[in-house]
N, C-alpha and C. Protein backbone atom coordinates (compact mmCIF):
# COMPACT_ATOMS: atom_id res chain seq x y z
N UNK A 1 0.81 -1.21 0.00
CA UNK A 1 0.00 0.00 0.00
C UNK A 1 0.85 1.26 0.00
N UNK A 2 1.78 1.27 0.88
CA UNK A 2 2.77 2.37 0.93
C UNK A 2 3.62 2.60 -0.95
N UNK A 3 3.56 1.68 -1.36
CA UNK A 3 4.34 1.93 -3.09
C UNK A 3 3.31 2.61 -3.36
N UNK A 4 2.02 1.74 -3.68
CA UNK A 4 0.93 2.25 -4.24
C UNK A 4 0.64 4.33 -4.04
N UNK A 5 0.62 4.50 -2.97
CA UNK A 5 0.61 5.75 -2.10
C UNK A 5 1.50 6.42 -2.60
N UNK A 6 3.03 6.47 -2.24
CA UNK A 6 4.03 6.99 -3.14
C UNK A 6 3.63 7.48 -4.60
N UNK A 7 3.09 6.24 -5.18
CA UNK A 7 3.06 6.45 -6.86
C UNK A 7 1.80 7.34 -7.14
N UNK A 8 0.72 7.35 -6.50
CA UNK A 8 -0.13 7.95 -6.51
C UNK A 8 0.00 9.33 -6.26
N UNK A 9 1.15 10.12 -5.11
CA UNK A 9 1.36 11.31 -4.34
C UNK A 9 2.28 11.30 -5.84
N UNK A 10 3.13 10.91 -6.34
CA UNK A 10 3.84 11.51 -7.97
C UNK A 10 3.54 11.69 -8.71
N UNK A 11 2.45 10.69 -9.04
CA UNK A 11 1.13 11.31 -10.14
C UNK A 11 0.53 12.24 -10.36
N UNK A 12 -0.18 12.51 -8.71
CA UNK A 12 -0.75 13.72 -9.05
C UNK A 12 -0.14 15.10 -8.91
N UNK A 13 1.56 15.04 -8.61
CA UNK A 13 2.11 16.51 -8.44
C UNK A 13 2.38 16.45 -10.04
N UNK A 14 2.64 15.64 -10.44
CA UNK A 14 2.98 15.80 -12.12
C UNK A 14 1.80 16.19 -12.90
N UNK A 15 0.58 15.83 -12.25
CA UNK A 15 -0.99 16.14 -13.19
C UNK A 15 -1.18 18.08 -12.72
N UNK A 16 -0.56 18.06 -11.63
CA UNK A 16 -0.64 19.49 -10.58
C UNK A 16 -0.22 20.74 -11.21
N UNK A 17 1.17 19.71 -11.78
CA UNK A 17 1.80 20.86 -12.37
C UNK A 17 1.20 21.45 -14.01
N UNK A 18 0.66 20.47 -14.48
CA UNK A 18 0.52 20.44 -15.88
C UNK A 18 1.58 20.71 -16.84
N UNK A 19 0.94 20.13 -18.29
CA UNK A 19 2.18 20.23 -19.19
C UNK A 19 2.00 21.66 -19.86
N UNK A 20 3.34 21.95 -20.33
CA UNK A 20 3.74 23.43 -20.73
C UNK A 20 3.46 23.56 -22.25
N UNK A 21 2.97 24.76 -22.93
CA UNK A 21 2.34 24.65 -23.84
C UNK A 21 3.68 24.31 -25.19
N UNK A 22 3.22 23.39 -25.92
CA UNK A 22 4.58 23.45 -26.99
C UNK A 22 5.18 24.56 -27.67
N UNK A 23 6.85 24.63 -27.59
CA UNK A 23 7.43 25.91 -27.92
C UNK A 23 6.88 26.08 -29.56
N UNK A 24 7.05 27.29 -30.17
CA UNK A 24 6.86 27.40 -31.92
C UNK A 24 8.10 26.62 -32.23
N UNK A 25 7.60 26.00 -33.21
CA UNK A 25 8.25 25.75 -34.09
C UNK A 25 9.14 26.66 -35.42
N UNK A 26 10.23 26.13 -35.89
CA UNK A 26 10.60 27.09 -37.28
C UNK A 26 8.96 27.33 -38.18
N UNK A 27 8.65 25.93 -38.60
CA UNK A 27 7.63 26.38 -39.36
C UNK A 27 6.28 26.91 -39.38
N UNK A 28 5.52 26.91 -37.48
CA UNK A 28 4.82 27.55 -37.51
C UNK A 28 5.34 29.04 -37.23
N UNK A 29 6.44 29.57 -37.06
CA UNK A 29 7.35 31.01 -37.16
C UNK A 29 6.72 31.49 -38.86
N UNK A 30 7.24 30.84 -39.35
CA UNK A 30 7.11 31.30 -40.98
C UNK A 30 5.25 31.33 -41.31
N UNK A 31 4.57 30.23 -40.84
CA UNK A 31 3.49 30.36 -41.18
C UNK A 31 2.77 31.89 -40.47
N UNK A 32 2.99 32.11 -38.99
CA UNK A 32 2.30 32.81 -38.56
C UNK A 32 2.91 34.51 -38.92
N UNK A 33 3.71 34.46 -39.38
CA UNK A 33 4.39 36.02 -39.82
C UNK A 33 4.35 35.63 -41.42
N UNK A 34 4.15 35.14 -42.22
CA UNK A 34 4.23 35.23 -43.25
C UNK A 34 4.44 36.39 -44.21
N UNK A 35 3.46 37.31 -43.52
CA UNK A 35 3.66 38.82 -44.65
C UNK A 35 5.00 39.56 -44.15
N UNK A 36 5.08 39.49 -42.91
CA UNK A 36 6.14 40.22 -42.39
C UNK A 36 7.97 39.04 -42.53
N UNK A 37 7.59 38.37 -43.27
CA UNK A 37 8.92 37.97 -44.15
C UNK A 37 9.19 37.56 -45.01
N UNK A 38 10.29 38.49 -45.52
CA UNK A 38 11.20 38.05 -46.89
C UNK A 38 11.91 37.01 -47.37
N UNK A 39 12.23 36.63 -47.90
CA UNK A 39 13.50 35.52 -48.00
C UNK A 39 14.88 36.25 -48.96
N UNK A 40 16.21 35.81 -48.91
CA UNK A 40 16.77 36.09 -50.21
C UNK A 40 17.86 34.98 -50.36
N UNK A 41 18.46 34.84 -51.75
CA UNK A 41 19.46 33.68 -52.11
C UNK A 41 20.35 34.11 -53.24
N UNK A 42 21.64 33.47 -53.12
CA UNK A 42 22.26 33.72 -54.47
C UNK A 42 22.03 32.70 -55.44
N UNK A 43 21.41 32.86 -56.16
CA UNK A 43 21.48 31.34 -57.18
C UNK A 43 22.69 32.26 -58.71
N UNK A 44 23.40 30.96 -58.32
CA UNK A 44 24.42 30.40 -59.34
C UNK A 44 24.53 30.01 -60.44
N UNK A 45 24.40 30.59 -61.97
CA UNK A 45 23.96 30.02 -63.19
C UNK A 45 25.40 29.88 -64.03
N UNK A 46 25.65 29.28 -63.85
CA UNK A 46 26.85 28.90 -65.10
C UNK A 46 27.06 28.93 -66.38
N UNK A 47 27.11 29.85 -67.21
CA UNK A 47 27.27 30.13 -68.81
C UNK A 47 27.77 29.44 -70.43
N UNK A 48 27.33 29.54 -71.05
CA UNK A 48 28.11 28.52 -72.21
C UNK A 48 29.59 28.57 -72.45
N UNK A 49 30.05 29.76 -72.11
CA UNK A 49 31.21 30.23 -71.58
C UNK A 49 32.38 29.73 -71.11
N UNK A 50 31.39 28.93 -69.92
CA UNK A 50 32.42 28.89 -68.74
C UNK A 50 32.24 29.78 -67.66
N UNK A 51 31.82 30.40 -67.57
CA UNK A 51 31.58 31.55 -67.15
C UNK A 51 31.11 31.33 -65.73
N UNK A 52 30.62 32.30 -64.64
CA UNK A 52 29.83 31.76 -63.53
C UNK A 52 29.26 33.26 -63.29
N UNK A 53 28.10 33.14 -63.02
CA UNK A 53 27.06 34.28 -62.82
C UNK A 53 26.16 34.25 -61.23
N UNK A 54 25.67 35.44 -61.38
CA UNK A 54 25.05 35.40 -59.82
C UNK A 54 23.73 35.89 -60.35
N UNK A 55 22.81 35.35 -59.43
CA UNK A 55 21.54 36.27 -59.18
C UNK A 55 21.07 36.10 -58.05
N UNK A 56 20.75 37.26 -57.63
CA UNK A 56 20.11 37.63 -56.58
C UNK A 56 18.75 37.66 -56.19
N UNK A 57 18.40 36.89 -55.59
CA UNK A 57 16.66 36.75 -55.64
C UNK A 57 16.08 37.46 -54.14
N UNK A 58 14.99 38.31 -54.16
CA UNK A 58 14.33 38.73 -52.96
C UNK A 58 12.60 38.06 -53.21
N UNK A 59 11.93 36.89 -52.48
CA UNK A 59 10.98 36.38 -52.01
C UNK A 59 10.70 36.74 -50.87
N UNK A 60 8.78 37.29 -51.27
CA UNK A 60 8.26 37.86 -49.99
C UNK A 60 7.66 36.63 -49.73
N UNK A 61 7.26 36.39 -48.54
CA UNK A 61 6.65 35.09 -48.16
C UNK A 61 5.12 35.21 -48.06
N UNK A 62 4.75 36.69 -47.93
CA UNK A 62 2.82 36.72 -47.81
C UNK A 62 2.27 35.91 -49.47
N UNK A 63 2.74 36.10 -50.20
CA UNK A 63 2.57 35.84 -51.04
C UNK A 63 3.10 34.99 -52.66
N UNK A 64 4.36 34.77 -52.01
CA UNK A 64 5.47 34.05 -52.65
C UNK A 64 5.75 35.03 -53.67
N UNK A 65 5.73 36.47 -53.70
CA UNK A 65 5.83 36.97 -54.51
C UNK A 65 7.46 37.33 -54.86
N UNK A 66 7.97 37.40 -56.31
CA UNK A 66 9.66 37.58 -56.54
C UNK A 66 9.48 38.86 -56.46
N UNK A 67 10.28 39.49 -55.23
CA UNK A 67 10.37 41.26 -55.39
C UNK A 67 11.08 42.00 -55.98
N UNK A 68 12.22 40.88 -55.66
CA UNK A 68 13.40 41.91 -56.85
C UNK A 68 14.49 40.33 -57.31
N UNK A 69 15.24 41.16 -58.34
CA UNK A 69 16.28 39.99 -58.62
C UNK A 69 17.23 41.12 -59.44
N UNK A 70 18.51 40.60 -59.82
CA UNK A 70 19.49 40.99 -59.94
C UNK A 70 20.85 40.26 -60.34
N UNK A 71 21.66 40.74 -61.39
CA UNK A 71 22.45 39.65 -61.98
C UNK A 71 24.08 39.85 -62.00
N UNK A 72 24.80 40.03 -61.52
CA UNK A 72 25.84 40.54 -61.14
C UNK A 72 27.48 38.88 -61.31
N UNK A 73 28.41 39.10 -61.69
CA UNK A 73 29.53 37.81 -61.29
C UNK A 73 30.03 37.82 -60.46
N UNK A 74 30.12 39.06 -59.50
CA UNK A 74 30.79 38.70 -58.14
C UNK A 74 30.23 39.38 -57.24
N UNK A 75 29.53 39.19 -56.01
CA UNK A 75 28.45 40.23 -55.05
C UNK A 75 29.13 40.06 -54.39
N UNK A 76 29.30 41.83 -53.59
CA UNK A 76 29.80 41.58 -52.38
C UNK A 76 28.94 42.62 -51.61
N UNK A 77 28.96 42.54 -50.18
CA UNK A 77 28.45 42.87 -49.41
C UNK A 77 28.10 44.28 -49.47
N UNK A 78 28.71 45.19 -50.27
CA UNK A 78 28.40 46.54 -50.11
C UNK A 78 27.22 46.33 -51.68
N UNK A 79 27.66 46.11 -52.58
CA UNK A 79 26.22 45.94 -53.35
C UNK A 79 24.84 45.32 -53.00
N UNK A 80 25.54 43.81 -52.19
CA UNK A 80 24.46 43.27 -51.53
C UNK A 80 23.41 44.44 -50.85
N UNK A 81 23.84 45.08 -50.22
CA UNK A 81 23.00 46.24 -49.38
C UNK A 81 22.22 47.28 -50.49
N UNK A 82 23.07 47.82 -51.72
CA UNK A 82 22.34 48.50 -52.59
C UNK A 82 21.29 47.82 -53.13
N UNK A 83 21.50 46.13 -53.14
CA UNK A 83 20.00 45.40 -53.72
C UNK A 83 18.99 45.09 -52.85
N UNK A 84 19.20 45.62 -51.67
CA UNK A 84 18.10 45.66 -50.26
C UNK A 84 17.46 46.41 -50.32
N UNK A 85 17.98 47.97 -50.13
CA UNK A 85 17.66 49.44 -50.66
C UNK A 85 16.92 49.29 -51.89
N UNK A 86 17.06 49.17 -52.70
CA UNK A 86 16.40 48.56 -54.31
C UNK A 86 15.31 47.58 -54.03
N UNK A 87 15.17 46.89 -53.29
CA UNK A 87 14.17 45.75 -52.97
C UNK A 87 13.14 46.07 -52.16
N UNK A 88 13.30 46.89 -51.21
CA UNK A 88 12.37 47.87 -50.27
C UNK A 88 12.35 49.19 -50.17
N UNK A 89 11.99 49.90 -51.27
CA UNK A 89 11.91 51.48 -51.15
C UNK A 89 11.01 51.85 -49.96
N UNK A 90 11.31 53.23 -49.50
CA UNK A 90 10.09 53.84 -48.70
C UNK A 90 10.22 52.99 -47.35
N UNK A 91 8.60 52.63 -47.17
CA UNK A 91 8.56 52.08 -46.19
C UNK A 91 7.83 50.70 -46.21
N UNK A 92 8.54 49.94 -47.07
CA UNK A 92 8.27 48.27 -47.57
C UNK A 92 8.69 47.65 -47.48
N UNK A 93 9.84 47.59 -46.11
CA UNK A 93 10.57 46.87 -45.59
C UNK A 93 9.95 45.69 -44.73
N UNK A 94 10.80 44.34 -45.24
CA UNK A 94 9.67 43.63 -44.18
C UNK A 94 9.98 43.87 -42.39
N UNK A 95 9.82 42.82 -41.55
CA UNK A 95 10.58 43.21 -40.20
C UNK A 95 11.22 41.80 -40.23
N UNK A 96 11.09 41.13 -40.84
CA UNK A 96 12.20 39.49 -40.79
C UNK A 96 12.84 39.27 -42.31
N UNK A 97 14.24 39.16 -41.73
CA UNK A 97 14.97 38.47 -43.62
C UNK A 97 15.32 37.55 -42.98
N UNK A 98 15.07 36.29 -43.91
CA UNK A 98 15.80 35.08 -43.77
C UNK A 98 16.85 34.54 -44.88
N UNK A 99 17.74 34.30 -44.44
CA UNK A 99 18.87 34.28 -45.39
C UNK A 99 19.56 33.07 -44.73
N UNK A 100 20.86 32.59 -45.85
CA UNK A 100 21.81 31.29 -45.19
C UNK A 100 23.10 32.61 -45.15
N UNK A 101 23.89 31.41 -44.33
CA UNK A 101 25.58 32.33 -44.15
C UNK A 101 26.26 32.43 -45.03
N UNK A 102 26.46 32.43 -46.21
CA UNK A 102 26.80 33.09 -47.27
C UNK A 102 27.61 34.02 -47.12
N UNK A 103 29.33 33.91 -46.93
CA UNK A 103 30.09 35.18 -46.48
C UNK A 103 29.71 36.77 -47.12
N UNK A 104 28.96 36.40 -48.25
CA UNK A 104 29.06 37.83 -49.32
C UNK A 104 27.95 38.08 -48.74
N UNK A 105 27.38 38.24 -47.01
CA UNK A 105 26.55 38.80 -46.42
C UNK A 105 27.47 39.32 -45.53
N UNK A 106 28.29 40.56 -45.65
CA UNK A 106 29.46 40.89 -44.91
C UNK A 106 28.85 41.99 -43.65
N UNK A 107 29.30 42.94 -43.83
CA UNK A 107 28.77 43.58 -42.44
C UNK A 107 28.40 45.27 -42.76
N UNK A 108 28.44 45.39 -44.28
CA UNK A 108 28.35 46.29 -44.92
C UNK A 108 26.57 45.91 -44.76
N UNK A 109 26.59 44.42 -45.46
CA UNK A 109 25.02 44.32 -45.55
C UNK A 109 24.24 44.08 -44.33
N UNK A 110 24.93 43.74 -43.49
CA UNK A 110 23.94 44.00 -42.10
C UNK A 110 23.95 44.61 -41.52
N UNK A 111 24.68 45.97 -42.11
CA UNK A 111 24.81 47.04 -41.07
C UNK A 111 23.59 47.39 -42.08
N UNK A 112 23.22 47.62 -43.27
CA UNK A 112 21.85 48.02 -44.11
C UNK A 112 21.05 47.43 -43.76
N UNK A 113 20.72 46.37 -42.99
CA UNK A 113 19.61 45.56 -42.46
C UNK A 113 19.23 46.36 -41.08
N UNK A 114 20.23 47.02 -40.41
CA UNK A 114 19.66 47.18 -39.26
C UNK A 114 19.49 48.97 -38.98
N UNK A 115 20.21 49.25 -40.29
CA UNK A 115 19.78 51.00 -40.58
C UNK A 115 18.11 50.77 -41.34
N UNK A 116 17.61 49.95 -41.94
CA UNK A 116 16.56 49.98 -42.25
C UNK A 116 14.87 49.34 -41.55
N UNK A 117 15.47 48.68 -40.11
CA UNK A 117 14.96 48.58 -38.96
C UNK A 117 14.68 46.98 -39.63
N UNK A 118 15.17 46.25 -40.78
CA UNK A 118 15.05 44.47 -40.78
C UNK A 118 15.87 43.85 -40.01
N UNK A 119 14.99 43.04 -38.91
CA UNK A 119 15.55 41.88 -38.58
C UNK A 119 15.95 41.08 -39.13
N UNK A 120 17.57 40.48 -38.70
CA UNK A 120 18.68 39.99 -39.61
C UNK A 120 18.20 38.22 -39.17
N UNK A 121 17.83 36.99 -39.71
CA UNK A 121 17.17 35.91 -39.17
C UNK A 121 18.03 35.44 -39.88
N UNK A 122 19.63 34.62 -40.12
CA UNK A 122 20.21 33.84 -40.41
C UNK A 122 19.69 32.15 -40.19
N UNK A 123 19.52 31.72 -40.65
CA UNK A 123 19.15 30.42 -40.65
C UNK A 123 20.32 29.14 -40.31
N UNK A 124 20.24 27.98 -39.88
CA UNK A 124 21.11 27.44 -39.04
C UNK A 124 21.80 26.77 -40.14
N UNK A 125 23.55 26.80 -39.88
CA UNK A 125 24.43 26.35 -40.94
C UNK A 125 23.96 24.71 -41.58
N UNK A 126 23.80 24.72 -43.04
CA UNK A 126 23.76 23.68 -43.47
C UNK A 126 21.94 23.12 -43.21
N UNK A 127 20.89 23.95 -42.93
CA UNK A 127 19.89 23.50 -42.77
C UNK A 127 18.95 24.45 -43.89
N UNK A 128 19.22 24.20 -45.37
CA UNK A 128 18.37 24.91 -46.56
C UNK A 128 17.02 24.81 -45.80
N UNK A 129 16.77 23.77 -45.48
CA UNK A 129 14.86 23.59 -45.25
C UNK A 129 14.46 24.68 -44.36
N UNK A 130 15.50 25.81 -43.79
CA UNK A 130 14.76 26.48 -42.85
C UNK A 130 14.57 27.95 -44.21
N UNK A 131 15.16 27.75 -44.98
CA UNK A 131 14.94 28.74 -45.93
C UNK A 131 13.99 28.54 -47.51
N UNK A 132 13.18 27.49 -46.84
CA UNK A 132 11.77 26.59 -48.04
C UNK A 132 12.09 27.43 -48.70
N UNK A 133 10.95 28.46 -48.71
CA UNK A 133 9.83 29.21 -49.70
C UNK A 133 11.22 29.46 -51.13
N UNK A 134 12.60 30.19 -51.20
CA UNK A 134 13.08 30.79 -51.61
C UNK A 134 14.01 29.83 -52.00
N UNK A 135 14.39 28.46 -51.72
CA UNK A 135 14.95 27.20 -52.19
C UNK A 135 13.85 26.82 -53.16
N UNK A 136 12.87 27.00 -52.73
CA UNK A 136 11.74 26.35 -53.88
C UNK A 136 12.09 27.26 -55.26
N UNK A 137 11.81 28.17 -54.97
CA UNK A 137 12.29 29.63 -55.84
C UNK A 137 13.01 28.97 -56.66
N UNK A 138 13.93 29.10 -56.10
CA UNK A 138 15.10 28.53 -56.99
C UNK A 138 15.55 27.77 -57.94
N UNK A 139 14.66 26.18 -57.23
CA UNK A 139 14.32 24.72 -57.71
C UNK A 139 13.46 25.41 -58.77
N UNK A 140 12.37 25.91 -58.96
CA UNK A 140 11.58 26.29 -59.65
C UNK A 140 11.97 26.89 -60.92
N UNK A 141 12.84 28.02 -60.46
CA UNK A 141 13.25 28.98 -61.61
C UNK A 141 14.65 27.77 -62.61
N UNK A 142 15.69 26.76 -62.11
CA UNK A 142 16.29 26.09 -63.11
C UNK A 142 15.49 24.81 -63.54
N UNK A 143 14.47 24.82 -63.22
CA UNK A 143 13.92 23.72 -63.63
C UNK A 143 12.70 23.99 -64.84
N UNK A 144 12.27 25.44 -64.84
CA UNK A 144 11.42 25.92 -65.73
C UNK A 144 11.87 26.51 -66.34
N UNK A 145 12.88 27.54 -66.12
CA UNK A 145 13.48 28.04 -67.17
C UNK A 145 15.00 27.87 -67.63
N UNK A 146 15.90 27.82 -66.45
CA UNK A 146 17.22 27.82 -66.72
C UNK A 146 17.88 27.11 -67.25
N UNK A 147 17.27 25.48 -67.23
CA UNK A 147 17.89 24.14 -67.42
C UNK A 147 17.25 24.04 -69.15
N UNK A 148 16.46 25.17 -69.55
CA UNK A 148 16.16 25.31 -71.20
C UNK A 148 16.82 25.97 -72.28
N UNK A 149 17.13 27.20 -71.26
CA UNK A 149 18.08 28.23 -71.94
C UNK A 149 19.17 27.90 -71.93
N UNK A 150 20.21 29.04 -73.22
CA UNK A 150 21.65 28.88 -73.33
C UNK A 150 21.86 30.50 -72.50
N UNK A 151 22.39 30.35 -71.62
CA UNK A 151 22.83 31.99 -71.11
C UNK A 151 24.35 32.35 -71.20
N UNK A 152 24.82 33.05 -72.36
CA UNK A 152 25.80 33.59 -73.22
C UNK A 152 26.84 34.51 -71.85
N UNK A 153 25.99 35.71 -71.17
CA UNK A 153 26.44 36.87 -70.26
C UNK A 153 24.99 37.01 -70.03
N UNK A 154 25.73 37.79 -69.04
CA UNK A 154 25.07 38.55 -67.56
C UNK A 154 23.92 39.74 -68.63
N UNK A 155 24.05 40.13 -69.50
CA UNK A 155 22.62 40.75 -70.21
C UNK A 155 21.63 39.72 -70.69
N UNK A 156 22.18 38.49 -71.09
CA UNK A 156 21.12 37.45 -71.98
C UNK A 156 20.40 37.22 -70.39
N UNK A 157 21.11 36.78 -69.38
CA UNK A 157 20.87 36.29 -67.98
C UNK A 157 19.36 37.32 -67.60
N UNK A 158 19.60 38.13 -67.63
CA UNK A 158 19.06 39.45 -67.26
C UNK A 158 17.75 39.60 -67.53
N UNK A 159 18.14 39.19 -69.12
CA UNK A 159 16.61 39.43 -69.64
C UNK A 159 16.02 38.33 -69.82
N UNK A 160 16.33 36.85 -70.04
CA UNK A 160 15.96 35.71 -69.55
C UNK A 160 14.85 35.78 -68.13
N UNK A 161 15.69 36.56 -66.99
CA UNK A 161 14.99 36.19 -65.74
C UNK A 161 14.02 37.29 -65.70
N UNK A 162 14.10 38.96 -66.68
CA UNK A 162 13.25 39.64 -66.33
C UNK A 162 11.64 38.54 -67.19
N UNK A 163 11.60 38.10 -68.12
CA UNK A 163 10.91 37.37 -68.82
C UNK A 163 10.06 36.17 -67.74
N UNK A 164 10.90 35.55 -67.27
CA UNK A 164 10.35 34.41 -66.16
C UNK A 164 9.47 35.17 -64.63
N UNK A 165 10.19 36.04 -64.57
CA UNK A 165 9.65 36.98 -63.45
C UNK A 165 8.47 37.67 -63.42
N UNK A 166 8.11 38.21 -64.89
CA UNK A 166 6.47 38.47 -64.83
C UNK A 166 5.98 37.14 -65.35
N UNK A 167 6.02 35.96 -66.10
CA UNK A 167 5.36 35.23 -65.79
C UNK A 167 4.89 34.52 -64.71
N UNK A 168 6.26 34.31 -64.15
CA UNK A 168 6.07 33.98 -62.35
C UNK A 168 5.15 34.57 -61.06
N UNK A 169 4.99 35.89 -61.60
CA UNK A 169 4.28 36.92 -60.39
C UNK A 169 2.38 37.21 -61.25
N UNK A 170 2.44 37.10 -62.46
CA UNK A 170 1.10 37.63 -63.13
C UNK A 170 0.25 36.17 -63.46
N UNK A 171 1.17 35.23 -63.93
CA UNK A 171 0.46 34.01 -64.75
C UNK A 171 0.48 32.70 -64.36
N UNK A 172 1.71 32.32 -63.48
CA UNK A 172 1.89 31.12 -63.15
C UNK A 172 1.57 30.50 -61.62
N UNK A 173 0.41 29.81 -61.79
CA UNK A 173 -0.04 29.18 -60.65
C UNK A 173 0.63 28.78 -59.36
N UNK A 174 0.03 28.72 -58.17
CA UNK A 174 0.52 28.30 -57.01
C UNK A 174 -0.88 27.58 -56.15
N UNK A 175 -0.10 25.80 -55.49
CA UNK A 175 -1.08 25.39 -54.70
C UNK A 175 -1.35 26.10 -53.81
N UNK A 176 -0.28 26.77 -53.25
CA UNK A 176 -0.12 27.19 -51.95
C UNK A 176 -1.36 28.34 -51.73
N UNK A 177 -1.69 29.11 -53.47
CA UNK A 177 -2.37 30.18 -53.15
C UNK A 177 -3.59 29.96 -54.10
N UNK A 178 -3.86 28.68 -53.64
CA UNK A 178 -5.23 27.97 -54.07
C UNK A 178 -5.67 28.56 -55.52
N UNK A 179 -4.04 27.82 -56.20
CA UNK A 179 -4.17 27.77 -58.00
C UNK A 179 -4.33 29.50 -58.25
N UNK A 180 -4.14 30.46 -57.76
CA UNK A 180 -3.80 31.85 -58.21
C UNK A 180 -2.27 32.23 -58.45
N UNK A 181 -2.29 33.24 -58.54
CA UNK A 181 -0.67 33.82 -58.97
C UNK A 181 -0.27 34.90 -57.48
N UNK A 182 0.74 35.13 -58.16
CA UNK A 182 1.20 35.78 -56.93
C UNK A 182 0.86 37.57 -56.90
N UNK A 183 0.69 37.65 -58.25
CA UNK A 183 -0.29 38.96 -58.38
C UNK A 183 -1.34 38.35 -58.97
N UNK A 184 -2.76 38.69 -58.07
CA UNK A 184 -3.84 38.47 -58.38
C UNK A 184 -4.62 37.82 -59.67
N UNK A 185 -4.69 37.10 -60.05
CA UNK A 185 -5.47 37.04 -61.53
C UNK A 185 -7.23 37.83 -61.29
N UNK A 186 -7.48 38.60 -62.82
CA UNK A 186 -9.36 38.32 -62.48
C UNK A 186 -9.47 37.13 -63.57
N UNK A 187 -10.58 36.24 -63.13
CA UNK A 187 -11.33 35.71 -63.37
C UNK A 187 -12.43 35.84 -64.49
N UNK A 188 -11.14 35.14 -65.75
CA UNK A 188 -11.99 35.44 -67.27
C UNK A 188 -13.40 34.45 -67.53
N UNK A 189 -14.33 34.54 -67.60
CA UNK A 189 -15.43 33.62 -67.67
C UNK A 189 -15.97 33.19 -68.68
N UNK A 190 -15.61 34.39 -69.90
CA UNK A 190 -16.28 34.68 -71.63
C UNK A 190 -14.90 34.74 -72.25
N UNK A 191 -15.13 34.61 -73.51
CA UNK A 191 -14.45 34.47 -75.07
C UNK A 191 -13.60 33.79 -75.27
N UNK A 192 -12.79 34.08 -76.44
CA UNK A 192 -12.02 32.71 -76.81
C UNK A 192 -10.37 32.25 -76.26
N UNK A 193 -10.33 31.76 -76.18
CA UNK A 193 -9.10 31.45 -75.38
C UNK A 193 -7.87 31.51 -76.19
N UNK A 194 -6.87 32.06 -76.13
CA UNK A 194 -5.71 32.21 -76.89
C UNK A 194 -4.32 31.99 -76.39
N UNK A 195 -3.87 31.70 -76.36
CA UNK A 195 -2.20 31.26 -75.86
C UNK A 195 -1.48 32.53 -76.61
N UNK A 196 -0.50 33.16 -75.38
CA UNK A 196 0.93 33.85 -75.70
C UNK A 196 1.46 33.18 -75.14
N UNK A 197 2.56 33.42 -75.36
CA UNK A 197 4.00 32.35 -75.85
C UNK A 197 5.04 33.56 -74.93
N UNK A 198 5.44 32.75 -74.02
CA UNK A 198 6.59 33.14 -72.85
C UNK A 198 8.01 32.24 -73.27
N UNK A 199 8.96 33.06 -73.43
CA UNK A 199 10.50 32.76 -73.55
C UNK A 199 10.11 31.68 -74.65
N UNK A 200 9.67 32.31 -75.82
CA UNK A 200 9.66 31.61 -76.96
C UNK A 200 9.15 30.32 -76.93
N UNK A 201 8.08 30.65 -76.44
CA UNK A 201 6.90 29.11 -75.91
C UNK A 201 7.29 28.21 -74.94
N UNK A 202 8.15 28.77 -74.33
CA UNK A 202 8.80 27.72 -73.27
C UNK A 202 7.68 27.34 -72.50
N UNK A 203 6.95 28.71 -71.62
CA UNK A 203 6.01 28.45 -71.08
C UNK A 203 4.65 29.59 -71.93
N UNK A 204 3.33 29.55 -71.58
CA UNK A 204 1.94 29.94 -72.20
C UNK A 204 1.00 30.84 -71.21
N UNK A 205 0.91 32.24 -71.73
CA UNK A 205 -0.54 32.51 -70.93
C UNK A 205 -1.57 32.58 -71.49
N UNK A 206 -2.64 31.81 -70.79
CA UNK A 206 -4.10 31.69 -71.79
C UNK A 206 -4.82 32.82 -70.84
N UNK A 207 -5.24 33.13 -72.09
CA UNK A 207 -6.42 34.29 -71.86
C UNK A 207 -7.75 34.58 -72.68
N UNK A 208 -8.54 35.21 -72.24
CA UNK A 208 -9.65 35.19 -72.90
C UNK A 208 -9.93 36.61 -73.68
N UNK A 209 -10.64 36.44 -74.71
CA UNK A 209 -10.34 38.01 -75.66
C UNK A 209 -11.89 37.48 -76.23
C-alpha cells in the first residue's frame, strides 16, 4: 500500500503541475508572420562560356511573390545592401529576412539591415529547409526556365529572368495560393481562349479576348 501511495502522491504533483504549452516551431514562425517575411538567395547560373554568374533573388513570403532579382559575377556585401535598398523602397521593408551564411553577407550588408529597422534571421548552418519558400524559388526557376536556356552573359541572364519573373508573379499558378498567382489574376469567364508564348513558348498565358 505504501508503493501504491508513493506512486499515486507523484502522479498527481505531475498532473498538478501540468504540461507546458509546446514551444513554436521554425515552421509555424514562418506560417504565422508570413507577410512580415522576406527571404533572399544567391542562385548560381553557369554560362556557355564557362563563365559563372550570380543572381540575386528577394521572395516575400505573404505571397510568394519575386520582389526583386538581380544579376551581377561577383556580389559583395556593399552591393548586396544597394539590392536591399532597391528591394524595399520607402517604407516596404519587411521586419524578418531570412537568409543562409553566405560570407558575401558581410557587415556592410547587415549594417543596411539594421539601418533599415530588418531583422537579420540567419538560418542554421547547413539546414536549406529552414529557408523553403526561396529554395523552392530557386528549384523552380532552373527547372522551368534555366535548365532550357543557353545563357551567353550577364545581359542574356538578365533578360531571360526579367521574362520568367512576370510570368512567375502575373500568370503562373501556385497550390499554396489555391491555383492563383502571386499577383492576383481576375477571373476570365467569356471568349475565346488564346495562348501567348513566354521565352519563346517555353512556357503559355491563356487568356480570354
Amino acid at each position: 500500500m505504501l508503493g501504491f501511495d508513493v506512486a499515486q502522491s507523484t502522479a498527481s504533483k505531475y498532473m498538478a503541475r501540468g504540461r507546458k504549452p509546446p514551444s513554436q516551431g521554425w515552421k509555424v514562425f514562418l506560417r504565422n508572420h508570413a507577410e512580415a517575411i522576406a527571404a533572399i538567395d544567391l542562385c548560381v547560373i553557369p554560362t556557355a562560356t564557362f563563365d559563372r554568374l550570380f543572381a540575386f533573388l528577394v521572395l516575400g513570403h505573404g505571397r510568394r511573390q519575386l520582389l526583386w532579382f538581380e544579376v551581377i559575377r561577383q556580389p559583395t556585401a556593399a552591393w548586396l545592401a544597394r539590392q536591399i535598398t532597391e528591394a524595399f523602397p520607402w517604407e516596404s521593408a519587411p521586419i524578418y529576412l531570412v537568409r543562409d551564411n553566405d560570407g558575401a553577407y558581410g557587415p556592410a550588408f547587415r549594417g543596411r539591415l539594421r539601418a533599415m529597422g530588418i531583422r537579420d534571421r540567419p538560418i542554421s548552418p547547413g539546414s536549406p529547409w529552414q529557408n523553403a519558400y526561396v529554395e523552392r524559388l530557386v528549384g523552380t526557376l532552373r527547372r522551368e526556365c534555366l535548365d532550357h536556356v543557353l545563357i551567353i552573359g550577364a545581359g542574356r541572364l538578365q533578360r531571360v529572368l526579367a521574362s520568367y519573373a512576370a510570368y512567375y508573379k502575373q500568370t503562373r499558378t501556385h497550390l499554396a495560393l489555391e491555383k492563383d498567382a502571386p499577383f492576383r489574376r481576375v477571373v476570365q469567364r467569356s471568349g475565346v481562349i488564346v495562348a501567348i508564348p513566354i521565352l519563346a513558348g517555353l512556357h503559355h498565358q491563356y487568356v480570354r479576348i
